[in-house]
Structures are given as C-alpha cells and as structure tokens.
C-alpha atoms as a PDB file:
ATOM      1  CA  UNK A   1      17.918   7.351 -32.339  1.00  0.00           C
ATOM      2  CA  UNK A   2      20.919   9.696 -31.777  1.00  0.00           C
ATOM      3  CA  UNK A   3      24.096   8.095 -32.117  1.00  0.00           C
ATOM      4  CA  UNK A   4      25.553   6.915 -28.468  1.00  0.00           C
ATOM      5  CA  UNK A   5      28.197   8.195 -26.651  1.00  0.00           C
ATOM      6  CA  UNK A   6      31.089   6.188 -25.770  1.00  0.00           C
ATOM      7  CA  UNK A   7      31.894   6.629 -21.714  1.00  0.00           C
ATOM      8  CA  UNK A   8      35.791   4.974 -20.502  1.00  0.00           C
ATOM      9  CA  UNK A   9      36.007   4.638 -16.656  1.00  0.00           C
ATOM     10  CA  UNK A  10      38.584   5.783 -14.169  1.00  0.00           C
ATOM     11  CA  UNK A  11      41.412   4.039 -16.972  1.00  0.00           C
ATOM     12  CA  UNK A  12      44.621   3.856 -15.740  1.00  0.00           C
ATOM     13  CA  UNK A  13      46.184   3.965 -19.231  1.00  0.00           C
ATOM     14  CA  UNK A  14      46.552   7.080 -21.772  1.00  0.00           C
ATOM     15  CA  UNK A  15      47.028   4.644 -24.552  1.00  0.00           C
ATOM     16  CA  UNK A  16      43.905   2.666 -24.082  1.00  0.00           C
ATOM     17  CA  UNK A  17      41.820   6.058 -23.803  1.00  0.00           C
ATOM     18  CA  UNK A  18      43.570   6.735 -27.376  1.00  0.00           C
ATOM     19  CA  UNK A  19      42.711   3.723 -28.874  1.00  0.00           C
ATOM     20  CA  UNK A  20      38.982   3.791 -27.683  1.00  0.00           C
ATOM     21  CA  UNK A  21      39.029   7.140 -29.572  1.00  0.00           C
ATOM     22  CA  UNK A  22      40.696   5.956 -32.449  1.00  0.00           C
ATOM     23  CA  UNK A  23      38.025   2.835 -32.662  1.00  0.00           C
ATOM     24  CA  UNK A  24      35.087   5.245 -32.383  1.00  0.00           C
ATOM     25  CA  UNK A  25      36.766   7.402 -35.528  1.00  0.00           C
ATOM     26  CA  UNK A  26      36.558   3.984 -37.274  1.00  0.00           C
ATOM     27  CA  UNK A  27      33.360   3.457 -36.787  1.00  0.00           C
ATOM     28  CA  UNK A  28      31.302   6.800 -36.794  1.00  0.00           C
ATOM     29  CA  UNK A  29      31.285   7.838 -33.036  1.00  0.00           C
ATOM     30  CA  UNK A  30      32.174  10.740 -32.094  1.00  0.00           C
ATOM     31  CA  UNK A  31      31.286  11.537 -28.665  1.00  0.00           C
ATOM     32  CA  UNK A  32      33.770  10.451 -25.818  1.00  0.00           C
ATOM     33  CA  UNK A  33      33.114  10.817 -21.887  1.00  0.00           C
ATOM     34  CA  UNK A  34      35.574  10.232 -19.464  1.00  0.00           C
ATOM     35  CA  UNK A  35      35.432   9.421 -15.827  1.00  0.00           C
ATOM     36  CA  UNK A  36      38.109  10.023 -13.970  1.00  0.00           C
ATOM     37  CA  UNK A  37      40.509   9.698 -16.519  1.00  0.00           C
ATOM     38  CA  UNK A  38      44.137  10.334 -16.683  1.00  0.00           C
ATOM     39  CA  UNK A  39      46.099  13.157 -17.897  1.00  0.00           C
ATOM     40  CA  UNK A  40      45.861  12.898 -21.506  1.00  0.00           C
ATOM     41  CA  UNK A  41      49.175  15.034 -23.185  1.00  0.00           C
ATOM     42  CA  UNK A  42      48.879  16.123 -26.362  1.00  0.00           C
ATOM     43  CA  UNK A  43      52.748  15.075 -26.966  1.00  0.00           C
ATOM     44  CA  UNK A  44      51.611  11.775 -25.125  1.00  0.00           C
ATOM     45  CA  UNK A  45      50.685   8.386 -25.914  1.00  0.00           C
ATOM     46  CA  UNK A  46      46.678   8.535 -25.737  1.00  0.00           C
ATOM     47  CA  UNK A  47      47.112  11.214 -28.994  1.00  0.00           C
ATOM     48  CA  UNK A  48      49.499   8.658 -30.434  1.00  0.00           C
ATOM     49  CA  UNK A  49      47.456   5.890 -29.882  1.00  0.00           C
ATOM     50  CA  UNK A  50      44.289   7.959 -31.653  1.00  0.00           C
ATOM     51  CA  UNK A  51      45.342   8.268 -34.963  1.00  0.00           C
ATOM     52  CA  UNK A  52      43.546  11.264 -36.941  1.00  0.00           C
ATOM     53  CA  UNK A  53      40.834  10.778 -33.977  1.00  0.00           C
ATOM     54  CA  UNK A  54      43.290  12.870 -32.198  1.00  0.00           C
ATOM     55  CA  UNK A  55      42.071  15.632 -34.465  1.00  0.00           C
ATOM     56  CA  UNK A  56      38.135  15.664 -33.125  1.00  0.00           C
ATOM     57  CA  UNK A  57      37.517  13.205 -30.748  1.00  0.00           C
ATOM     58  CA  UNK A  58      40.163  13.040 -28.532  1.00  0.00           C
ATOM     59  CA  UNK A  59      40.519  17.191 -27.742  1.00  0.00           C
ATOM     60  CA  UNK A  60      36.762  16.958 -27.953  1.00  0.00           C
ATOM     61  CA  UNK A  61      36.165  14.283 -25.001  1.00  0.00           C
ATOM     62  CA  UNK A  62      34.597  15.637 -21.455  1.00  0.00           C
ATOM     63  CA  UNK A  63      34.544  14.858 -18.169  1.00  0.00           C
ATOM     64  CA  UNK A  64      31.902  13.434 -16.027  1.00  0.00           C
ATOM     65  CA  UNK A  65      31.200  11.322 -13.271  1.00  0.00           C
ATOM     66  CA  UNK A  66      29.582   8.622 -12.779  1.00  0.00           C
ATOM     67  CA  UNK A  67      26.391   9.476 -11.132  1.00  0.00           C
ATOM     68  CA  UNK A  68      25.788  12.246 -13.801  1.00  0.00           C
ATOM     69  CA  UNK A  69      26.740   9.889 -16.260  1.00  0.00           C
ATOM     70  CA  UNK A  70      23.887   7.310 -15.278  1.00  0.00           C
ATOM     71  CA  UNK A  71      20.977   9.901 -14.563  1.00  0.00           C
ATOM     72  CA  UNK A  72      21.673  11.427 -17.962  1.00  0.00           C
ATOM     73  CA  UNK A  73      21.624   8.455 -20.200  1.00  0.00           C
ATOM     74  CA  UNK A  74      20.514   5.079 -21.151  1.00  0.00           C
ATOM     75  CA  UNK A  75      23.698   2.869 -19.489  1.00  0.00           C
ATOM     76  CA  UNK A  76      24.858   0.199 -21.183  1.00  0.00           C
ATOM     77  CA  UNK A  77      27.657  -1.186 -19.332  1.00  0.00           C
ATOM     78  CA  UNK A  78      30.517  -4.146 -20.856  1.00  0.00           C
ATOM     79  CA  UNK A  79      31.574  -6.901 -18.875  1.00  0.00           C
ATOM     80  CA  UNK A  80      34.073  -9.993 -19.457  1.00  0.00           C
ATOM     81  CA  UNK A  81      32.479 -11.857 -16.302  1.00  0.00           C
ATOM     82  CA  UNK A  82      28.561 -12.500 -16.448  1.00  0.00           C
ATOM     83  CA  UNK A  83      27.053 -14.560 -14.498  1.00  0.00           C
ATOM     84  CA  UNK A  84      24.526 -17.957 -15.699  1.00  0.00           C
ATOM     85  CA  UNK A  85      21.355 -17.013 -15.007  1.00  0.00           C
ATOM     86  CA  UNK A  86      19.581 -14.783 -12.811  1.00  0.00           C
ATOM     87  CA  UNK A  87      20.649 -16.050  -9.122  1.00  0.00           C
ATOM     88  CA  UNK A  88      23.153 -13.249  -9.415  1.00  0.00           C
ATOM     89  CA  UNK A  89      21.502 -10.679 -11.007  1.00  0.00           C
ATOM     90  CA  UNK A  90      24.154  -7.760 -11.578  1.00  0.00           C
ATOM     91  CA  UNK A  91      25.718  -8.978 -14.489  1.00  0.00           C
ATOM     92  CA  UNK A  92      22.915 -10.843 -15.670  1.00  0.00           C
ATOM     93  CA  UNK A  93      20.882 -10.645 -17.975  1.00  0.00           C
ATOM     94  CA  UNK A  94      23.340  -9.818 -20.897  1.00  0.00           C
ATOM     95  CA  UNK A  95      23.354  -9.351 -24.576  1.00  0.00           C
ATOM     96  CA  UNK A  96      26.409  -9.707 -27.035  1.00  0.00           C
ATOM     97  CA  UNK A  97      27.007  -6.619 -29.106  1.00  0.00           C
ATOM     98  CA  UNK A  98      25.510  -7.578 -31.988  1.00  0.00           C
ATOM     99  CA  UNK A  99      22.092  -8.216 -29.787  1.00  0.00           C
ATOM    100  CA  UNK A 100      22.696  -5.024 -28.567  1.00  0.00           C
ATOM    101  CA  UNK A 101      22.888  -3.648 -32.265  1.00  0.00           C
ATOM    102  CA  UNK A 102      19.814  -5.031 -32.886  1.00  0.00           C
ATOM    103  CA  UNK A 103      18.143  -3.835 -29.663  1.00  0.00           C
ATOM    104  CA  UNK A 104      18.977  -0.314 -29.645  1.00  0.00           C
ATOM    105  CA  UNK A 105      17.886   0.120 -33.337  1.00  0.00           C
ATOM    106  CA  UNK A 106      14.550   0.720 -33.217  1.00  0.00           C
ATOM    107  CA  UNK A 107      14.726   2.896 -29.248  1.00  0.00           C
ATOM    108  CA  UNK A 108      14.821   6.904 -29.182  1.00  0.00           C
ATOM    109  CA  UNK A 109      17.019   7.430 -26.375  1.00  0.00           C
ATOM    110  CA  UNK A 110      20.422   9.455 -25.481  1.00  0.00           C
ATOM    111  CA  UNK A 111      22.380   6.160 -24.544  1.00  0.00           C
ATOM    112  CA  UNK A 112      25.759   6.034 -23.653  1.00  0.00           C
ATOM    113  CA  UNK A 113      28.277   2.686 -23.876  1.00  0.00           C
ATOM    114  CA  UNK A 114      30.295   2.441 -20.889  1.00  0.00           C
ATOM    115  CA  UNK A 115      33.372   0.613 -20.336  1.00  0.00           C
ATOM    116  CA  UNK A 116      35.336   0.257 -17.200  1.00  0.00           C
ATOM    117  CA  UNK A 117      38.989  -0.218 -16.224  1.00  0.00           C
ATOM    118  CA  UNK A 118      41.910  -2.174 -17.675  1.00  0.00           C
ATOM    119  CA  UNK A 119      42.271  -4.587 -14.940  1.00  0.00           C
ATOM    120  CA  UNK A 120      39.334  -4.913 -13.219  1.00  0.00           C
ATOM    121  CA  UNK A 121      36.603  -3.298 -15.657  1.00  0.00           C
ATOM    122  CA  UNK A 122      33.468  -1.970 -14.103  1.00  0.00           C
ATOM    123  CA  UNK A 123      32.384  -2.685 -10.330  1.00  0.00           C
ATOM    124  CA  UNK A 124      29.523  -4.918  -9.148  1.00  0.00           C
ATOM    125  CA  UNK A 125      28.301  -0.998  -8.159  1.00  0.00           C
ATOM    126  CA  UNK A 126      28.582   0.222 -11.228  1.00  0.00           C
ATOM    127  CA  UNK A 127      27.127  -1.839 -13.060  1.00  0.00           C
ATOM    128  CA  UNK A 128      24.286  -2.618 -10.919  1.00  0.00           C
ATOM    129  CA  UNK A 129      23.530   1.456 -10.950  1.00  0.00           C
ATOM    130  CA  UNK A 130      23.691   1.240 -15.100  1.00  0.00           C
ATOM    131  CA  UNK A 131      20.312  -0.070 -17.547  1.00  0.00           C
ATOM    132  CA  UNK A 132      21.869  -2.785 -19.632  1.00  0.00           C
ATOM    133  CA  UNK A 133      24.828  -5.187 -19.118  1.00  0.00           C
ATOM    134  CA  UNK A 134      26.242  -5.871 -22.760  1.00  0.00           C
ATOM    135  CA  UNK A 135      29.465  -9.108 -22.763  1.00  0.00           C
ATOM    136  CA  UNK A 136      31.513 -10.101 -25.707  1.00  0.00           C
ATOM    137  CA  UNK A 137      31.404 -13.548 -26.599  1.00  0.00           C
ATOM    138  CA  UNK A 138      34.774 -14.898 -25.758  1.00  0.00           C
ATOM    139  CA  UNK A 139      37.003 -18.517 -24.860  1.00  0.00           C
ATOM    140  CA  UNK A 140      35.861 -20.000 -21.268  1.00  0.00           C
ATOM    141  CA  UNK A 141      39.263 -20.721 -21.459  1.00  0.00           C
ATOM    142  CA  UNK A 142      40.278 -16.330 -21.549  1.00  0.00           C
ATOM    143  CA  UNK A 143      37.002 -14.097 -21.724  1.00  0.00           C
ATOM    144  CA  UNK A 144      39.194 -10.914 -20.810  1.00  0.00           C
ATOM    145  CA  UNK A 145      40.048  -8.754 -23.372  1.00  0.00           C
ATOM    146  CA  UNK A 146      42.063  -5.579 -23.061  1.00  0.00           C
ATOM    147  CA  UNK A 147      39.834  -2.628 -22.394  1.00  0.00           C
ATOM    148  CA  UNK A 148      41.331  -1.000 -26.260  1.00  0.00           C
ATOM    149  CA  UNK A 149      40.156  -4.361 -27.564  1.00  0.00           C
ATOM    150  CA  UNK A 150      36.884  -4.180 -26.113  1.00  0.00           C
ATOM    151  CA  UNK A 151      35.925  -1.159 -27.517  1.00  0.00           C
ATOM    152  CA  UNK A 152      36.990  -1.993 -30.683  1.00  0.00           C
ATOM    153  CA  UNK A 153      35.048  -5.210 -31.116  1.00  0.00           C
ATOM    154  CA  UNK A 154      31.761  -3.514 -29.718  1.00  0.00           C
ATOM    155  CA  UNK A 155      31.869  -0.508 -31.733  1.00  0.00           C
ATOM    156  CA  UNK A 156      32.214  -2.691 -34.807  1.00  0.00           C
ATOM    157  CA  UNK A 157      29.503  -4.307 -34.023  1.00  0.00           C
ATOM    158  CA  UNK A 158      27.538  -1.100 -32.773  1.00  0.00           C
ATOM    159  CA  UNK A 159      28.523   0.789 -36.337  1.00  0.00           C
ATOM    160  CA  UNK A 160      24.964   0.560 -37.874  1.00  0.00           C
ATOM    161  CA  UNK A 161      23.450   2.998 -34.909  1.00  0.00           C
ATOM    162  CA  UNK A 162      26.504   5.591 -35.777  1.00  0.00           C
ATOM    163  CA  UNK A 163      27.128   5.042 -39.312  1.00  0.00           C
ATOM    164  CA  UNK A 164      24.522   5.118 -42.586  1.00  0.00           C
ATOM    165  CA  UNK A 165      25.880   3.018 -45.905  1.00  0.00           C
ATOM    166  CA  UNK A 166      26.401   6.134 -47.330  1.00  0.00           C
ATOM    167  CA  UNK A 167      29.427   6.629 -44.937  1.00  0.00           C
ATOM    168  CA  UNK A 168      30.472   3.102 -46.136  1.00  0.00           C
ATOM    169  CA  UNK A 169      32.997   2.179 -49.034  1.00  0.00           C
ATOM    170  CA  UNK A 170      31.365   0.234 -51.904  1.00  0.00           C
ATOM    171  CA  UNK A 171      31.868  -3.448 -52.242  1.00  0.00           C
ATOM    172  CA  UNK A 172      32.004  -3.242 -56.039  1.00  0.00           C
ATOM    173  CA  UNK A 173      31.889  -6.760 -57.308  1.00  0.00           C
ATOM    174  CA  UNK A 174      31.231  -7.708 -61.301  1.00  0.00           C
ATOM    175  CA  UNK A 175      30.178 -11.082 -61.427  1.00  0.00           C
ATOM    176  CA  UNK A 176      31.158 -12.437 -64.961  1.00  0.00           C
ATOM    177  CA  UNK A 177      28.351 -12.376 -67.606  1.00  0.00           C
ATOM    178  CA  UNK A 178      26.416 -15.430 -68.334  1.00  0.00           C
ATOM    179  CA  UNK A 179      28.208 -16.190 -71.280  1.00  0.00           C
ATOM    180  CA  UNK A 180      31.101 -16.434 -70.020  1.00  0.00           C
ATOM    181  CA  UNK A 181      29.849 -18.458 -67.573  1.00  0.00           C
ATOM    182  CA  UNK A 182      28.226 -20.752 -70.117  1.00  0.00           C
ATOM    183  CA  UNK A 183      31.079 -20.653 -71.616  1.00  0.00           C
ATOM    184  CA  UNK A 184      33.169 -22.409 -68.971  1.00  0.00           C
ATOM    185  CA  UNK A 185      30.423 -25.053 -68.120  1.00  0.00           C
ATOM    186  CA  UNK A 186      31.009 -26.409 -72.065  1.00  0.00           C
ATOM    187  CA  UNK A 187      34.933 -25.801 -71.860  1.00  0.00           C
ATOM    188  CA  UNK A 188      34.326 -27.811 -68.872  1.00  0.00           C
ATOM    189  CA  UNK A 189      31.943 -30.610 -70.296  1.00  0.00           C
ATOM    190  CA  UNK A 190      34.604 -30.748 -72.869  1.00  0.00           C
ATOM    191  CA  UNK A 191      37.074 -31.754 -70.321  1.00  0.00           C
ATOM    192  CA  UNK A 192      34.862 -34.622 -68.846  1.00  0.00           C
ATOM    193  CA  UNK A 193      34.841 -36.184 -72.479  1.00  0.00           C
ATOM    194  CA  UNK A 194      38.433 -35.725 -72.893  1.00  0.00           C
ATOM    195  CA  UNK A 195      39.918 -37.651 -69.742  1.00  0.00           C
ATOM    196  CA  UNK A 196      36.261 -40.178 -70.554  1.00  0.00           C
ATOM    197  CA  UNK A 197      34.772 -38.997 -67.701  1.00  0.00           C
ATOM    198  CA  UNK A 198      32.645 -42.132 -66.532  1.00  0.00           C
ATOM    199  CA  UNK A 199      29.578 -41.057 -68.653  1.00  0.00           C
ATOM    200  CA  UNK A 200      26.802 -42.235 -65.654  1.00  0.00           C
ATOM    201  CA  UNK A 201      28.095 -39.669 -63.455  1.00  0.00           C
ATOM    202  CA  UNK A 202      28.640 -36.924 -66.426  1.00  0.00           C
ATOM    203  CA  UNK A 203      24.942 -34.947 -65.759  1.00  0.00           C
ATOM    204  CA  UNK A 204      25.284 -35.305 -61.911  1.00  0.00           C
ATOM    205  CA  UNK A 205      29.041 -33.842 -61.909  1.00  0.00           C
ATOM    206  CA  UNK A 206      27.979 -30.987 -63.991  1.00  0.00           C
ATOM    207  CA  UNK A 207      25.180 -29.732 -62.225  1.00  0.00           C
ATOM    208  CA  UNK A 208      27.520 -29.657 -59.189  1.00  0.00           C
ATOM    209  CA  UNK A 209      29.903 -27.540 -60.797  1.00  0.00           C
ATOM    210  CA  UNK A 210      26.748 -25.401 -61.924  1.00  0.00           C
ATOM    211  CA  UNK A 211      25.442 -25.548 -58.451  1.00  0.00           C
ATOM    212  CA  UNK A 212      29.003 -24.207 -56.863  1.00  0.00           C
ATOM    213  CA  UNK A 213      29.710 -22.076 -59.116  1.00  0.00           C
ATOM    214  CA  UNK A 214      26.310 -20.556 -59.371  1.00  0.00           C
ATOM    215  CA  UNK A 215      27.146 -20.073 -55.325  1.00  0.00           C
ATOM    216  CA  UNK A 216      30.323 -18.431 -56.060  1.00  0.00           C
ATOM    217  CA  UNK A 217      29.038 -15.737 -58.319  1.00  0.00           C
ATOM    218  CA  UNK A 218      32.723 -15.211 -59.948  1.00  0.00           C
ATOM    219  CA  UNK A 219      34.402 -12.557 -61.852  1.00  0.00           C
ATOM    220  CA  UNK A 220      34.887 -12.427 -65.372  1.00  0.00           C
ATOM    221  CA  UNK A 221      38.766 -12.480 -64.427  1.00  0.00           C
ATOM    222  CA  UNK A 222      38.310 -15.307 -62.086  1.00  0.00           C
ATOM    223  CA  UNK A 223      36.406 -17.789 -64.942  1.00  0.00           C
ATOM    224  CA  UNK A 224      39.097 -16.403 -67.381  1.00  0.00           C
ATOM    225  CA  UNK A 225      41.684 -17.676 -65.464  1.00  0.00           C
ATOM    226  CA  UNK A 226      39.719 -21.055 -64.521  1.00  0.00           C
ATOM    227  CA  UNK A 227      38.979 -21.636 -68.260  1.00  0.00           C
ATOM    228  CA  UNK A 228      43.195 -20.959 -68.476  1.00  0.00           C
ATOM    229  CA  UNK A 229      43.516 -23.817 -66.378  1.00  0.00           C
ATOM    230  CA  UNK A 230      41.202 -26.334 -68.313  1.00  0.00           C
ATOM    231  CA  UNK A 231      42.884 -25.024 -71.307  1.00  0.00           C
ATOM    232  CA  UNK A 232      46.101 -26.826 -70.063  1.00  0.00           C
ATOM    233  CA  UNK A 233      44.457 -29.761 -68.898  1.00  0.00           C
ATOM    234  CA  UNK A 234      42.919 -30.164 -72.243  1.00  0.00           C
ATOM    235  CA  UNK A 235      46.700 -30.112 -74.119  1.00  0.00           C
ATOM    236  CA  UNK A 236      47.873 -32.950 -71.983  1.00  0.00           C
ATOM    237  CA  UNK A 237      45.249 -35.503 -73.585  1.00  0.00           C
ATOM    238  CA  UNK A 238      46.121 -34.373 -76.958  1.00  0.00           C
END
C-alpha cells in the first residue's frame, strides 16, 4: 500500500503542527495535509518545533478541507474519547494503533491519518463523515494527550506501513560464544563447591542459572565481567 498521509485539523497551535512534522520525519512519513491551519512562519515556532523536517515536510505540507479530504482518501480519524460499545456508534468501533498497523498492512488504498484540534480534537461530525476511528490506549484516570503527543505515539506505531528495515539502524548484538559461556557455568559450579553449596540442590541451581542465562543471551563483555565478579567471590573463601 502507499504510505499514508498524515492530515492535522483546524490546530490552533504552530508548534504542534511542527512537531506532527517532526514525528512523521522520525518515522518515514512524509506527506502532511492541513485543514485550516494557522500561519506557519518560517522564522516561527512550527519550523522550530520540526527539526530537519522543516527542510521537506513542513514547506512541503498542503492545504485542504475537509470534505476533499474525506472523498479522496481512506479516513482514519484519532480520538481520546470512544465510546463502550456500539449504542453510540461515532466513536465506536475503534482500534489502537498498533491494530491499526496491523489492519492497514495488507489494504491497497490512499489512506490518510487524521487528527483534530488541541483542545477539543475532532467533532462528533467529523468523525462520523471519516472510515475508521483509531484511540490510543491511555489512564481512565487522563486519556487526553496533547495533539504533538498523539501523533507521535501513532506514527510510532504506524512506522512499518512508511518505513522498510532497510531504513532502520541495526541492532547489532554479539552474544558471547559458547565457550565462554561454558566457561562461566564451571567458574560458577566452582563457586557452589567453594561456599558448600548444599549439594541436593547443586543440579537444580545450575540448570537455573543455565536456564536464565540461556534467556539472556549475553555478551562476551557482559560474562567477562560476571566471571570478574565470581573471581572475587572465590578469593574470599581462600
């Protein structure tokens, strides 16, 4: 599917616009709408909000309202305030981003993610007029977020249908060799029969530390500076 576009709502604040542009940098969007937005200086804070999204995004975001906005694409709109079930159906049924992530994967459609206004977000109108209603899981207690924050959270959690791994860092990890592994287990064992470990529970203990450690998946630097550790243990029963 082609990567959404990210639509902002009659927002009050240049800063919030900025950070919704500087969030969709982050994570691979590139394609901002506005409706009814305010004046966005270059010298102001919406370009100082964006970070180096004030480079492409920002100078590259158009205008468009609302009724073009929903006969043109697939409308996914956020909301804070759902409702239970489906007594009240405008801002129900819902998904959570990541459910969204998951739903939009596999559809070939122009959609676009809409999010409404600072204080009051998006109107039972508008979001009755829109194809999807999409809700951040959140406290009871404080379900609002700021409309900046809400973008954020849902574009991370959106990344997959803008980004490939190859536009991803690696998460280069060396897990220590075997023998070295090995090599702590004994240094460990060794330990046991040092402080005379009760020798009934010996076998059980060290298939736990197998077990967790065999979780773990540690560095070589990691079970060098474990078997450091034992090392000194060890000197204190000599």
């Amino acid at each position: 599917m082609a990567t959404p576009v990210v639509a902002v709502v009659d927002a009050k604040t240049p800063g919030n616009v900025g950070t919704i542009a500087r969030a969709m940098k982050n994570f691979g969007f590139a394609d901002l709408l506005l409706v009814d937005p305010p004046e966005l200086d270059p010298d102001g804070e919406a370009y100082g909000y964006a970070g180096q999204a004030r480079e492409d995004v920002l100078p590259a975001a158009r205008e468009i309202d609302f009724e073009t906005l929903v006969s043109s694409y697939h409308t996914v709109g956020f909301t804070s305030v759902t409702n239970e079930d489906d007594s009240k159906h405008v801002r129900f049924p819902y998904a959570t981003p990541a459910e969204l992530a998951t739903e939009l994967a596999g559809v070939e459609t122009e959609t676009a993610l809409v999010f409404g206004r600072e204080r009051i977000g998006l109107t039972n109108d508008e979001l009755a007029s829109v194809d999807q209603i999409c809700a951040i899981p959140a406290s009871e207690e404080y379900p609002s977020l700021n409309l900046g924050q809400a973008a954020t959270v849902a574009l991370y959690e959106l990344r997959d249908l803008a980004m490939d791994d190859s536009q991803l860092p690696e998460r280069a990890r060396t897990r220590a060799t075997e023998r070295e592994i090995e090599g702590f287990y004994d240094h460990f064992e060794t330990l046991l029969d040092d402080i005379e470990y009760p020798a009934e529970k010996h076998d059980k203990t060290m298939r736990l530390v197998r077990r967790l450690l065999g979780r773990a998946h540690p560095t070589g630097r990691e079970i060098a500076t474990l078997r450091g550790v034992l090392r000194k243990a060890r000197r204190r029963f000599e």
